[in-house]
Protein backbone atom coordinates (compact mmCIF):
# COMPACT_ATOMS: atom_id res chain seq x y z
CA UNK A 1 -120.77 -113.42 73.28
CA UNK A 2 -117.62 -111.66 72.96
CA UNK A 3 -116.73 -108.41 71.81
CA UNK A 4 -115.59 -108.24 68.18
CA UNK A 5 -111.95 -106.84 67.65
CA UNK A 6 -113.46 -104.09 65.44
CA UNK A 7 -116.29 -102.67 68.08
CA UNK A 8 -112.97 -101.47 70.12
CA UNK A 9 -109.48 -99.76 69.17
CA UNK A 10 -107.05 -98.40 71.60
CA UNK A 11 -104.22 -96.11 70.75
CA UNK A 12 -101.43 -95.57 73.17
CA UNK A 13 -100.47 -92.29 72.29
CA UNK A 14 -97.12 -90.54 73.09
CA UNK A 15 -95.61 -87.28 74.42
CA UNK A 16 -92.83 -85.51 73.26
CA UNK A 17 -93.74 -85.72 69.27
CA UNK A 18 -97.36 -85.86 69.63
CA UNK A 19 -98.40 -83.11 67.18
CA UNK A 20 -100.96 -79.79 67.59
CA UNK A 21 -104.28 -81.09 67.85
CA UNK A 22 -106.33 -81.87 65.26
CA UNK A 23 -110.09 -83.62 64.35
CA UNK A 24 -108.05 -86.91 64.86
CA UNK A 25 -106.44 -86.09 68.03
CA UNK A 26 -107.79 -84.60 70.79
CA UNK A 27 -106.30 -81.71 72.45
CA UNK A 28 -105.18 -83.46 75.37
CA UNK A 29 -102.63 -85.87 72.92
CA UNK A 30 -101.00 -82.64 72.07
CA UNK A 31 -100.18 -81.32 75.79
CA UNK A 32 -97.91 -84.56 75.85
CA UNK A 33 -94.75 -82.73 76.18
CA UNK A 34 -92.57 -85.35 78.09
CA UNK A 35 -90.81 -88.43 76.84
CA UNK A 36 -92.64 -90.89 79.68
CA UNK A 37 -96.31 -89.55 79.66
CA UNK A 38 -98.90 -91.06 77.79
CA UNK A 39 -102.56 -91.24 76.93
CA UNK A 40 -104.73 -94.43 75.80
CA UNK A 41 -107.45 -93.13 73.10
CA UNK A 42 -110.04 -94.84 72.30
CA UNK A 43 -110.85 -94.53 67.96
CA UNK A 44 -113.92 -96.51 67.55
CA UNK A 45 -116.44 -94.03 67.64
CA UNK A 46 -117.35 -90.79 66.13
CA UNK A 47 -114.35 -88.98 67.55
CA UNK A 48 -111.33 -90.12 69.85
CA UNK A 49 -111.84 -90.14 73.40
CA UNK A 50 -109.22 -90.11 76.10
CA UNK A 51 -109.77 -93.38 78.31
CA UNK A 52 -107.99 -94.19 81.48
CA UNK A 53 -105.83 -97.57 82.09
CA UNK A 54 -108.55 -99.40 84.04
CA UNK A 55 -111.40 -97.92 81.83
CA UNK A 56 -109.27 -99.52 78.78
CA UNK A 57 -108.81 -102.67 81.02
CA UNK A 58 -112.43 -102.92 81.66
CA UNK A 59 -113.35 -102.67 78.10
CA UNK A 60 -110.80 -105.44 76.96
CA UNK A 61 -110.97 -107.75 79.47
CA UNK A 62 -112.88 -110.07 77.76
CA UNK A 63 -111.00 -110.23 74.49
CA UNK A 64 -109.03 -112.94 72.98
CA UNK A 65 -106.59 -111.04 72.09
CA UNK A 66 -105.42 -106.98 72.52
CA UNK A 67 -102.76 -106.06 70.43
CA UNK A 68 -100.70 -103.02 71.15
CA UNK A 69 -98.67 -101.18 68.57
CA UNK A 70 -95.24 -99.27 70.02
CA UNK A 71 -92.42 -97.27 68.73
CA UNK A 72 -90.02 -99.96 70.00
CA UNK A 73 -87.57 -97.52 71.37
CA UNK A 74 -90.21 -94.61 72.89
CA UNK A 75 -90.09 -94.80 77.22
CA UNK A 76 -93.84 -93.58 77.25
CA UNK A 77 -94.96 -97.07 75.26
CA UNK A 78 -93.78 -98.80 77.61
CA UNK A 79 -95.17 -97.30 80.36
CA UNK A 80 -98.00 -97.84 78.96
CA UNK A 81 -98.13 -101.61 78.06
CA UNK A 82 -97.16 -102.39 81.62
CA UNK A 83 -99.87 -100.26 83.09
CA UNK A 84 -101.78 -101.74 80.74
CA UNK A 85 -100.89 -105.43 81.59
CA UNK A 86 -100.82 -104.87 85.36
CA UNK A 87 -104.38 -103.44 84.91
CA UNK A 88 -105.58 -106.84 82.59
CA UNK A 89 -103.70 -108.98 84.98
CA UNK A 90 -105.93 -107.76 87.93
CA UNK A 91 -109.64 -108.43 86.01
CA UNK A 92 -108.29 -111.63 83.72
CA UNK A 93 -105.45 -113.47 85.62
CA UNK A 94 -105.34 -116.34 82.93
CA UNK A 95 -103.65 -114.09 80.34
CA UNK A 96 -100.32 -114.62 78.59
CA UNK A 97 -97.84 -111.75 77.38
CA UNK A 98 -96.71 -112.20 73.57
CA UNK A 99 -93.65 -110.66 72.47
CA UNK A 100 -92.76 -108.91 69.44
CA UNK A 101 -89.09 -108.90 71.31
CA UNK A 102 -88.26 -112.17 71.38
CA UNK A 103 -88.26 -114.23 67.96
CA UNK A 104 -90.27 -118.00 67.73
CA UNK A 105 -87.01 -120.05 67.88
CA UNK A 106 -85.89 -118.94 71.88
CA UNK A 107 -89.35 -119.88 73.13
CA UNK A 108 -87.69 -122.51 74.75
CA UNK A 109 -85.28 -120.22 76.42
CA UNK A 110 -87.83 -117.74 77.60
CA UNK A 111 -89.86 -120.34 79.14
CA UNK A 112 -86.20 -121.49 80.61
CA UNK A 113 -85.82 -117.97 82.15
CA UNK A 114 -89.63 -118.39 83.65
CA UNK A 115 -89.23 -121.42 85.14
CA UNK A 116 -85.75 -120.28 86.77
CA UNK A 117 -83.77 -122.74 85.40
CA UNK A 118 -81.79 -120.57 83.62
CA UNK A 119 -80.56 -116.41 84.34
CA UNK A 120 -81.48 -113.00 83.16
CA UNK A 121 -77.92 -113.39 81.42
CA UNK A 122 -78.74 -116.06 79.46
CA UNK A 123 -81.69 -115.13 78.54
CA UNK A 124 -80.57 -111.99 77.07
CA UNK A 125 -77.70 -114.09 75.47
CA UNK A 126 -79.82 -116.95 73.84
CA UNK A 127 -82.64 -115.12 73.47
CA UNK A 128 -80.98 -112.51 71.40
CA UNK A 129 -82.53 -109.93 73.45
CA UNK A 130 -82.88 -106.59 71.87
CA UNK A 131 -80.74 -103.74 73.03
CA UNK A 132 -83.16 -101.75 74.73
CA UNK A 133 -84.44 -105.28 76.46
CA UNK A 134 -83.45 -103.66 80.52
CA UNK A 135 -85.05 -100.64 79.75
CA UNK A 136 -87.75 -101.65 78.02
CA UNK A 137 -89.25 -105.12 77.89
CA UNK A 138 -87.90 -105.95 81.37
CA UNK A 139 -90.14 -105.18 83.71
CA UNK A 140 -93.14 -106.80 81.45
CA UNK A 141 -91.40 -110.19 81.50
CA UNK A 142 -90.12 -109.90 85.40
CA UNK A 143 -94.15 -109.18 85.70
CA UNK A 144 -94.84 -112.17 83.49
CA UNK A 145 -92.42 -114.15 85.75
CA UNK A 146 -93.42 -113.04 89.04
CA UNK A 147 -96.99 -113.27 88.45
CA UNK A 148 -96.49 -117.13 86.83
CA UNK A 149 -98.05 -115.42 82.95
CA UNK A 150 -96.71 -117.28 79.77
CA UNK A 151 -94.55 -115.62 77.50
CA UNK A 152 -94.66 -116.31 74.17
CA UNK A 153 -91.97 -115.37 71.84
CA UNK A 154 -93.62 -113.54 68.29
CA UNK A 155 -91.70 -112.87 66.49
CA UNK A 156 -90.30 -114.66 63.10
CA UNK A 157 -86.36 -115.69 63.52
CA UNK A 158 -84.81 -112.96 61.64
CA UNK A 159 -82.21 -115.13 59.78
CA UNK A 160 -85.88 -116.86 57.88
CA UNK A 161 -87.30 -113.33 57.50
CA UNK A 162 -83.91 -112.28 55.67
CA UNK A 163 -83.33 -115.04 53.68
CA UNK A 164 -86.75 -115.00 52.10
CA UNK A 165 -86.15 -110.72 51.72
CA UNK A 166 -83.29 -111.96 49.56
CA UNK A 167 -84.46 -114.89 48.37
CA UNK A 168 -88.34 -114.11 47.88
CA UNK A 169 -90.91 -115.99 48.66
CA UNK A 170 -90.20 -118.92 47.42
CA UNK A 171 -87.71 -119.63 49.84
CA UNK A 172 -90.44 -120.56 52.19
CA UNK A 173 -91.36 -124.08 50.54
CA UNK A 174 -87.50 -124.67 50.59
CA UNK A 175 -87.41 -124.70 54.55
CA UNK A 176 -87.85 -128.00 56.82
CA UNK A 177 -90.68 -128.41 58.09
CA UNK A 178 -89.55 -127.48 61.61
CA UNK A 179 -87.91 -124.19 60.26
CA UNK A 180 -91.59 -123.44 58.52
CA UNK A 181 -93.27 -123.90 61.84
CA UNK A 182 -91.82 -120.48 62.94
CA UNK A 183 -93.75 -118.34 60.39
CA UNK A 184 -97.46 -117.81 59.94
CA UNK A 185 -99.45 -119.99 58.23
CA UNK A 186 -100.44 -118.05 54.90
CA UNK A 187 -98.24 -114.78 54.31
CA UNK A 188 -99.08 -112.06 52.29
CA UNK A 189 -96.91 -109.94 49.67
CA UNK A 190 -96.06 -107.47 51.81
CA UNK A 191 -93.40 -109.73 52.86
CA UNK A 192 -90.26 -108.75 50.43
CA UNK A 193 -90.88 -105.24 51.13
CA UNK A 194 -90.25 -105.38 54.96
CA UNK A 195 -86.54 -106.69 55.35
């Protein structure tokens, strides 16, 4: 049987803004002083605990799915996630990266870019690759690529999310059918508020 999603959360927690300790963070969060250093916790529990990369491996290994929050443009997140992935990589080799980075519509031009039939350039280009892309969501796809993972792009084409900020919600049952595929399945009215 597999683990359920709520008997384990992870935390990748940051230096350089982590705050003084408190019942919710354990000391050794707040002696995070650099802008690369970082510290999985683990929250399920009775209090945090500090977990190493392969202890957190180890633990999720066996999950359909691990999601990992980030503050998109923080250099210790991203340290993380790749130690992270490296270390999953190693104990479940069929695993697949998803990508908050690139929206649903380029998935054909990331899996372009994996398959080498096209360049870094273009993916950046077509894939509307995010400024901070070299710095930080490189080396997880060049991992990806290099270790023959799929990719999949996340993330709902701005230019839908936008229109239905403006438009509402309704907007959705005015899209084609092929446009619709790009979004989830039921959405919830959180929507308008996050433009």
């Amino acid at each position: 049987m597999r683990p359920s999603l709520l008997s384990l959360v992870l935390a990748a927690l940051i230096g350089a803004g982590a705050r003084a300790p408190s019942e919710a963070q354990p000391a050794a969060v707040a002696a995070l002083s650099d802008f690369d250093s970082f510290a999985l916790m683990r929250l399920a529990g009775a209090a945090p605990a500090s977990v190493s990369v392969a202890e957190a491996a180890d633990a999720l290994k066996s999950y359909d799915v691990v999601f990992l929050g980030e503050l998109h443009d923080h250099a210790a997140n991203h340290l993380a996630e790749m130690a992270l992935l490296r270390a999953l990589a190693d104990r479940a080799p069929k695993i697949a990266l998803s990508l908050e980075q690139f929206e649903r519509d380029v998935q054909p031009v990331v899996d372009d870019y994996l398959a080498g039939r096209i360049g870094e350039e273009t993916l950046t280009a077509k894939g509307r690759a995010w400024s901070n892309y070299a710095e930080a969501y490189r080396p997880l796809v060049e991992y990806a690529k290099d270790h023959r993972l799929p990719v999949i792009a996340a993330n709902a084409p701005e230019s839908i999310v936008r229109c239905i900020g403006r438009l509402g919600p309704d907007h959705l049952r005015m899209l084609p059918a092929d446009r619709r595929g790009f979004l989830a399945i039921a959405t919830d009215g959180d929507l308008i508020a996050h433009r």
